[in-house]
C-alpha atoms as a PDB file:
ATOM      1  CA  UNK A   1       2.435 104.754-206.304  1.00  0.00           C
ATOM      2  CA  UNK A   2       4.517 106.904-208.620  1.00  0.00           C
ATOM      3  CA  UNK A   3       8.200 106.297-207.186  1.00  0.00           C
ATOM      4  CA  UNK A   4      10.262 109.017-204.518  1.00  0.00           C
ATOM      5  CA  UNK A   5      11.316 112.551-205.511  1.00  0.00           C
ATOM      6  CA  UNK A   6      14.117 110.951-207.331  1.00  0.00           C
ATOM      7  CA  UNK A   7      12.389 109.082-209.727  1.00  0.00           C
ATOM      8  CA  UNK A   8       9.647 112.662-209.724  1.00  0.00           C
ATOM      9  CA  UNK A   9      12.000 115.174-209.958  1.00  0.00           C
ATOM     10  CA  UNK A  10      15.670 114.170-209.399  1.00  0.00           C
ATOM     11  CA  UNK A  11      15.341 111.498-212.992  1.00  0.00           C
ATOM     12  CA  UNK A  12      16.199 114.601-214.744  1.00  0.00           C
ATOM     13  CA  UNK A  13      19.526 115.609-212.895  1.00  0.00           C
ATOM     14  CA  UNK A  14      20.630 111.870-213.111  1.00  0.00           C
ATOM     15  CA  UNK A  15      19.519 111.591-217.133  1.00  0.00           C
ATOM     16  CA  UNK A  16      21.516 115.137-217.437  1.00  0.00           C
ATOM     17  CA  UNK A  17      24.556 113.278-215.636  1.00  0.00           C
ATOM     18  CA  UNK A  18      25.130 110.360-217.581  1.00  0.00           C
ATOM     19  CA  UNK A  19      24.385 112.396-220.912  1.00  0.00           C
ATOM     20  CA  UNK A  20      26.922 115.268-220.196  1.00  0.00           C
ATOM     21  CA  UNK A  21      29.554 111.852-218.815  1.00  0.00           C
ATOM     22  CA  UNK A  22      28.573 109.379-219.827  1.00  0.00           C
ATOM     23  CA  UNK A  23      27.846 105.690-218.630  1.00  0.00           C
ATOM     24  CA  UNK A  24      27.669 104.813-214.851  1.00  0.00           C
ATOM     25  CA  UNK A  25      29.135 101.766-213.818  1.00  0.00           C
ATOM     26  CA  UNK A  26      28.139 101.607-210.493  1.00  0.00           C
ATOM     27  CA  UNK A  27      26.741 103.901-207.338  1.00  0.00           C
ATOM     28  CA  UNK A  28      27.154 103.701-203.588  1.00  0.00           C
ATOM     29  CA  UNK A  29      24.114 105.350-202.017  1.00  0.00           C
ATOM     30  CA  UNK A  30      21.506 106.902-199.283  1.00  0.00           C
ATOM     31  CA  UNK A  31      17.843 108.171-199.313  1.00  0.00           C
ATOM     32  CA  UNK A  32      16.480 109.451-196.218  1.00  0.00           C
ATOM     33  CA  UNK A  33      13.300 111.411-195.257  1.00  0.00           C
ATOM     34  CA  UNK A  34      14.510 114.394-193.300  1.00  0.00           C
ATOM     35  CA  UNK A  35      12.255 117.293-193.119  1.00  0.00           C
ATOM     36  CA  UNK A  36       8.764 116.483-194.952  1.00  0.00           C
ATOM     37  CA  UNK A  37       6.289 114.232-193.928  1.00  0.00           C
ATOM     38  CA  UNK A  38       5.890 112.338-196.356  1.00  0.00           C
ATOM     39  CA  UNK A  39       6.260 108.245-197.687  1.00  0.00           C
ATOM     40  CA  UNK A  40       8.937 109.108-199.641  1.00  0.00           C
ATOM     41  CA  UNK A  41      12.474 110.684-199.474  1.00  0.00           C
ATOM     42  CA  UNK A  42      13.079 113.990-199.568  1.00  0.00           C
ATOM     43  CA  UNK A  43      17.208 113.477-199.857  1.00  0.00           C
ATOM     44  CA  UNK A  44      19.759 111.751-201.678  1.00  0.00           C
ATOM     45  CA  UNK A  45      23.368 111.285-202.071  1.00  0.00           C
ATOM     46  CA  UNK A  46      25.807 108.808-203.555  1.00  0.00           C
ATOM     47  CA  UNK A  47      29.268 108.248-205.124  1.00  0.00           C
ATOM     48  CA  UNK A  48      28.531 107.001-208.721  1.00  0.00           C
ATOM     49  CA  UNK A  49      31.561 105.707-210.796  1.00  0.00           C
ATOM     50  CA  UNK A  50      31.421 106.331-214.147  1.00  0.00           C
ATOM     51  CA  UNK A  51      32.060 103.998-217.161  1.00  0.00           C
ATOM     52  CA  UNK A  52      35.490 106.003-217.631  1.00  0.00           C
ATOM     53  CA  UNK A  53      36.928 105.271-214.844  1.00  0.00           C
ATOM     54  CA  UNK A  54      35.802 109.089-213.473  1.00  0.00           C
ATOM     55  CA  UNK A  55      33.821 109.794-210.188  1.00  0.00           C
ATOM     56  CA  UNK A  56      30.873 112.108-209.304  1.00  0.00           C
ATOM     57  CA  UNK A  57      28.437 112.755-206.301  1.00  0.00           C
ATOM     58  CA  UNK A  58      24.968 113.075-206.604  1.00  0.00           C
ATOM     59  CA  UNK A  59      23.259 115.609-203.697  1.00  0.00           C
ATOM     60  CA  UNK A  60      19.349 115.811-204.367  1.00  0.00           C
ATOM     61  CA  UNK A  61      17.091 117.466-201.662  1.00  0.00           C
ATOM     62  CA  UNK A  62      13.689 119.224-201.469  1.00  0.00           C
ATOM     63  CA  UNK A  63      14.943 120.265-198.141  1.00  0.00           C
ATOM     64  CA  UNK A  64      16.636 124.080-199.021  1.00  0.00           C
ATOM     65  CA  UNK A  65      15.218 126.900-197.023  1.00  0.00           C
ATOM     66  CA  UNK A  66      13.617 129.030-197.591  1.00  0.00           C
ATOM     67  CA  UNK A  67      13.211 127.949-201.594  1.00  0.00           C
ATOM     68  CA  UNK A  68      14.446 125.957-203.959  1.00  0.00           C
ATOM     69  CA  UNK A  69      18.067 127.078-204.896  1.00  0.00           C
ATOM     70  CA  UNK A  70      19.138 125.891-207.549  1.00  0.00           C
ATOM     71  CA  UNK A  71      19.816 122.797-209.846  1.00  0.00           C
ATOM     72  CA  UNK A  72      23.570 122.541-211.043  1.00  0.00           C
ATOM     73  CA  UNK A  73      25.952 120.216-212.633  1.00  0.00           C
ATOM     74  CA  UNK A  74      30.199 120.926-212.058  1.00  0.00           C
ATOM     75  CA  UNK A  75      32.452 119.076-214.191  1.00  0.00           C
ATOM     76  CA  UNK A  76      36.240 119.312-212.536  1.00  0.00           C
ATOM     77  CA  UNK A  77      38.896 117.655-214.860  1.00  0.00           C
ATOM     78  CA  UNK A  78      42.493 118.294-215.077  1.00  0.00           C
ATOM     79  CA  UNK A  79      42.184 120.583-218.427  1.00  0.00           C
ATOM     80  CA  UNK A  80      39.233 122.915-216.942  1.00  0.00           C
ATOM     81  CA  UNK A  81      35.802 123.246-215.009  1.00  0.00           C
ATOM     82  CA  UNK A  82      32.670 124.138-216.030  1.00  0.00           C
ATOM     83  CA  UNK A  83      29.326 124.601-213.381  1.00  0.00           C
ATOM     84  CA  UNK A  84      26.134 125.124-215.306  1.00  0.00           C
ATOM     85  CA  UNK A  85      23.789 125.993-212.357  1.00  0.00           C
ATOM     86  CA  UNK A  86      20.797 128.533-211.984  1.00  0.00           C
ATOM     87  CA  UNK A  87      16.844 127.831-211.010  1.00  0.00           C
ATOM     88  CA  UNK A  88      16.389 125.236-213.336  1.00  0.00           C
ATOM     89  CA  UNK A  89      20.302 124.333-214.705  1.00  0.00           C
ATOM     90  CA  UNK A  90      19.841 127.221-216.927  1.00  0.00           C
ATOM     91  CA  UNK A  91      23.034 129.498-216.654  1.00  0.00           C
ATOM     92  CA  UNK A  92      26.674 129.083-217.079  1.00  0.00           C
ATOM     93  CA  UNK A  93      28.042 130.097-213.911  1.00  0.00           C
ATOM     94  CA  UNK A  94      31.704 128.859-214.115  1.00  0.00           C
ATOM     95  CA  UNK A  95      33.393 128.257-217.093  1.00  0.00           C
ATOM     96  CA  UNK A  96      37.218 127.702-216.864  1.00  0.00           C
ATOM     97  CA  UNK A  97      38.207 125.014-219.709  1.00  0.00           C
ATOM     98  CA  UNK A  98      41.764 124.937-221.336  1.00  0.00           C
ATOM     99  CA  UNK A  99      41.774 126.773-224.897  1.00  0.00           C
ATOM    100  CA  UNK A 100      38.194 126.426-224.935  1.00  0.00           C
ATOM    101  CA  UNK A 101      35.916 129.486-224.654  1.00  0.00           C
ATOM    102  CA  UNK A 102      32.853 129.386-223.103  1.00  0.00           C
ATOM    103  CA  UNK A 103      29.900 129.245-225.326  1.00  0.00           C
ATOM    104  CA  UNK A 104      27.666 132.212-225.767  1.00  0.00           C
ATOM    105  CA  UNK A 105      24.074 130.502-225.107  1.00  0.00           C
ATOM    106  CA  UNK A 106      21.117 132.494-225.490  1.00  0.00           C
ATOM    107  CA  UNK A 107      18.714 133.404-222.396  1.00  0.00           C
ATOM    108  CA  UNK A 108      16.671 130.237-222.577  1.00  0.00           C
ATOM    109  CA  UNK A 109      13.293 129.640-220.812  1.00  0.00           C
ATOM    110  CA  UNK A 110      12.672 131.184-216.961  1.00  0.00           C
ATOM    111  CA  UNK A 111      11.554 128.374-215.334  1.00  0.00           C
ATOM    112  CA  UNK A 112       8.214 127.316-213.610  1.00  0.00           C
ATOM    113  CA  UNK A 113       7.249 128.907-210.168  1.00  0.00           C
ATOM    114  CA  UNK A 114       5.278 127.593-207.627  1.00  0.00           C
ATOM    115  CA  UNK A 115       3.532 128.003-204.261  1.00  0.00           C
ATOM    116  CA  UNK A 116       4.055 131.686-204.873  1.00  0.00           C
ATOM    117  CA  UNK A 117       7.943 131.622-205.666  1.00  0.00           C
ATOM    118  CA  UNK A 118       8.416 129.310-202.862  1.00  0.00           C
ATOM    119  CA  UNK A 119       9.648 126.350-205.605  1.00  0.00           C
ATOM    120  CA  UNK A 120      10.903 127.420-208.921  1.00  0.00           C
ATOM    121  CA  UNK A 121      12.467 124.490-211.278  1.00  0.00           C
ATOM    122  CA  UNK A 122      11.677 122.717-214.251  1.00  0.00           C
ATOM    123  CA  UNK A 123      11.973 124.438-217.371  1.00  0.00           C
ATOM    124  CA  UNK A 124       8.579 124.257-219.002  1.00  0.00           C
ATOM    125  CA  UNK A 125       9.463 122.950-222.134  1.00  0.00           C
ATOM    126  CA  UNK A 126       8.186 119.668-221.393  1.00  0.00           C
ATOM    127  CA  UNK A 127       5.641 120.926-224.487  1.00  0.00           C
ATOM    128  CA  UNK A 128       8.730 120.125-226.726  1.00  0.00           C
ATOM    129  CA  UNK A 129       9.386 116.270-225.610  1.00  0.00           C
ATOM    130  CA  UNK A 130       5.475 115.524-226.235  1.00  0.00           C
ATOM    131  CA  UNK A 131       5.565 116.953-229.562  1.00  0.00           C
ATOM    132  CA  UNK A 132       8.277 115.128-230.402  1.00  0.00           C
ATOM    133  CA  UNK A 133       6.649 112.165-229.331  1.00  0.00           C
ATOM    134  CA  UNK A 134       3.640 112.854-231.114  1.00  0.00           C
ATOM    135  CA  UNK A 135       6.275 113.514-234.531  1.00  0.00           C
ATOM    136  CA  UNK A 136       7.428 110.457-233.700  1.00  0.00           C
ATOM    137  CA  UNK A 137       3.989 108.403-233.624  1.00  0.00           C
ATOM    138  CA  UNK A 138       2.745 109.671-236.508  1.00  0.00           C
ATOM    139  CA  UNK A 139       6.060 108.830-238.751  1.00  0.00           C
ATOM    140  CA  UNK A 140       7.318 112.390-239.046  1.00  0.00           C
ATOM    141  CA  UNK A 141       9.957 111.939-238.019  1.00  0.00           C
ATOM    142  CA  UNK A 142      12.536 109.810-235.483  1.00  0.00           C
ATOM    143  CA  UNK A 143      12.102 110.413-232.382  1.00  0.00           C
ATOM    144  CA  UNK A 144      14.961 112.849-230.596  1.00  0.00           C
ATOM    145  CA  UNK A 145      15.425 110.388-227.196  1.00  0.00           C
ATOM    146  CA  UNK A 146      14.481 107.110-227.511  1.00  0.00           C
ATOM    147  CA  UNK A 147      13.716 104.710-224.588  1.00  0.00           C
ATOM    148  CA  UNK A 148      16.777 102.761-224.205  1.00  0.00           C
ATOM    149  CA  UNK A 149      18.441 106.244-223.056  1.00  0.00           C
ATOM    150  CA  UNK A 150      15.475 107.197-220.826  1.00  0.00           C
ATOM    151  CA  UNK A 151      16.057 103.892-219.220  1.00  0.00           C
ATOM    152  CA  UNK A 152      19.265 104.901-218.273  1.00  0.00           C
ATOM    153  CA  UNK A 153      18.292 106.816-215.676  1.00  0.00           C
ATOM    154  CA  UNK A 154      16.049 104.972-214.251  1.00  0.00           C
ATOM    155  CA  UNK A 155      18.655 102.261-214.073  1.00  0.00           C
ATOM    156  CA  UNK A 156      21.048 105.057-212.144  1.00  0.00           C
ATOM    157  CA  UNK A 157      18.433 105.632-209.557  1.00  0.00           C
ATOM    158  CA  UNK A 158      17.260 101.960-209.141  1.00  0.00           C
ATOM    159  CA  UNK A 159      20.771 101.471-208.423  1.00  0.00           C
ATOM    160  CA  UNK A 160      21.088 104.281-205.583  1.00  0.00           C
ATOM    161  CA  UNK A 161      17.844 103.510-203.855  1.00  0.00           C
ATOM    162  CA  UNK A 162      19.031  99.322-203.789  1.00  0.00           C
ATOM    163  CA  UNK A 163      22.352 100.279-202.684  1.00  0.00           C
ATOM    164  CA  UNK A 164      20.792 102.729-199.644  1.00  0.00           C
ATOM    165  CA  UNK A 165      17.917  99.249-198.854  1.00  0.00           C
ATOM    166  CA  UNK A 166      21.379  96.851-198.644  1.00  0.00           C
ATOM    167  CA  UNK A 167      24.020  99.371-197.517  1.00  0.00           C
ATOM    168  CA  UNK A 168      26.710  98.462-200.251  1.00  0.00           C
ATOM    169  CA  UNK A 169      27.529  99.351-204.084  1.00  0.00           C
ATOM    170  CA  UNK A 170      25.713  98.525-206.939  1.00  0.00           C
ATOM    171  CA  UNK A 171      26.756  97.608-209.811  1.00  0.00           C
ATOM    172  CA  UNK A 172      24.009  99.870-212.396  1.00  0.00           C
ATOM    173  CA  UNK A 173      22.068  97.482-214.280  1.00  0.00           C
ATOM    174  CA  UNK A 174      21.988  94.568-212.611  1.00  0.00           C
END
């Protein structure tokens, strides 16, 4: 009724995606159940072209033994690469960028465990986006994402899960 883990848990990797590089253009893609059962997928994976003209994979699974390992972006470019990883996306763990030094971010918030340390993810700071929207409501102030760039994502992972149904790419958007 709610959507696959993508559009549960994955929406966030794909929102972080297109924020860090921007617009997609378009994303070849496959969703498979593999090791739960369950009525939705457990994996996915696609090529997504980006509005620049730059490519990136996408490799989501709730399938890592023993535990959830990690979430992680890498950005490879010809002037450096960068690979923010940890739990919950919430270390540097490679930073190699042409006369650019790698930021020194403060520890930020452990992130949520569950099933007795069997799953750990999500940063619980979800508190934050609901006051926000609550500032927003009440004419405090503007609101820090608005829905046009939520919808975004969702667009990027309509795309992959039409393009696994009919085999081909898809144009994001349409």
């Amino acid at each position: 009724m709610d959507g696959g883990s993508l559009l549960n848990q994955g929406i966030h990797y794909l929102d972080i995606l297109q924020w860090v590089l921007g617009p997609v253009r378009s994303v070849f893609g496959k969703v498979d159940t593999l090791a739960h059962k369950i009525e939705i997928e457990d994996f996915a994976l696609a090529l997504v072209r980006f509005s620049s003209g730059a490519y990136g994979t996408i490799e989501f699974s709730l399938n890592t033994y023993p535990r959830n390992i990690e979430g992680s972006i890498t950005i490879m470019g010809e002037k450096g690469t960068i690979k923010i990883g940890g739990a919950a996306m919430n270390k540097i763990e490679f930073w190699e960028v042409d006369q650019l030094p790698m930021p020194q971010i403060p520890e930020g918030i452990a992130p949520n465990v569950y099933a007795g340390g069997m799953y750990q993810g999500s940063c619980p700071n979800h508190f934050r986006v609901y006051e926000d929207v609550c500032a927003a409501l009440n004419g405090e102030k503007k609101e820090y994402v608005d829905v046009n760039e939520a919808l975004n994502a969702v667009r990027i992972a309509d795309a992959l899960y039409v393009s696994a149904r009919e085999g081909k790419e898809v144009t994001v958007g349409e």
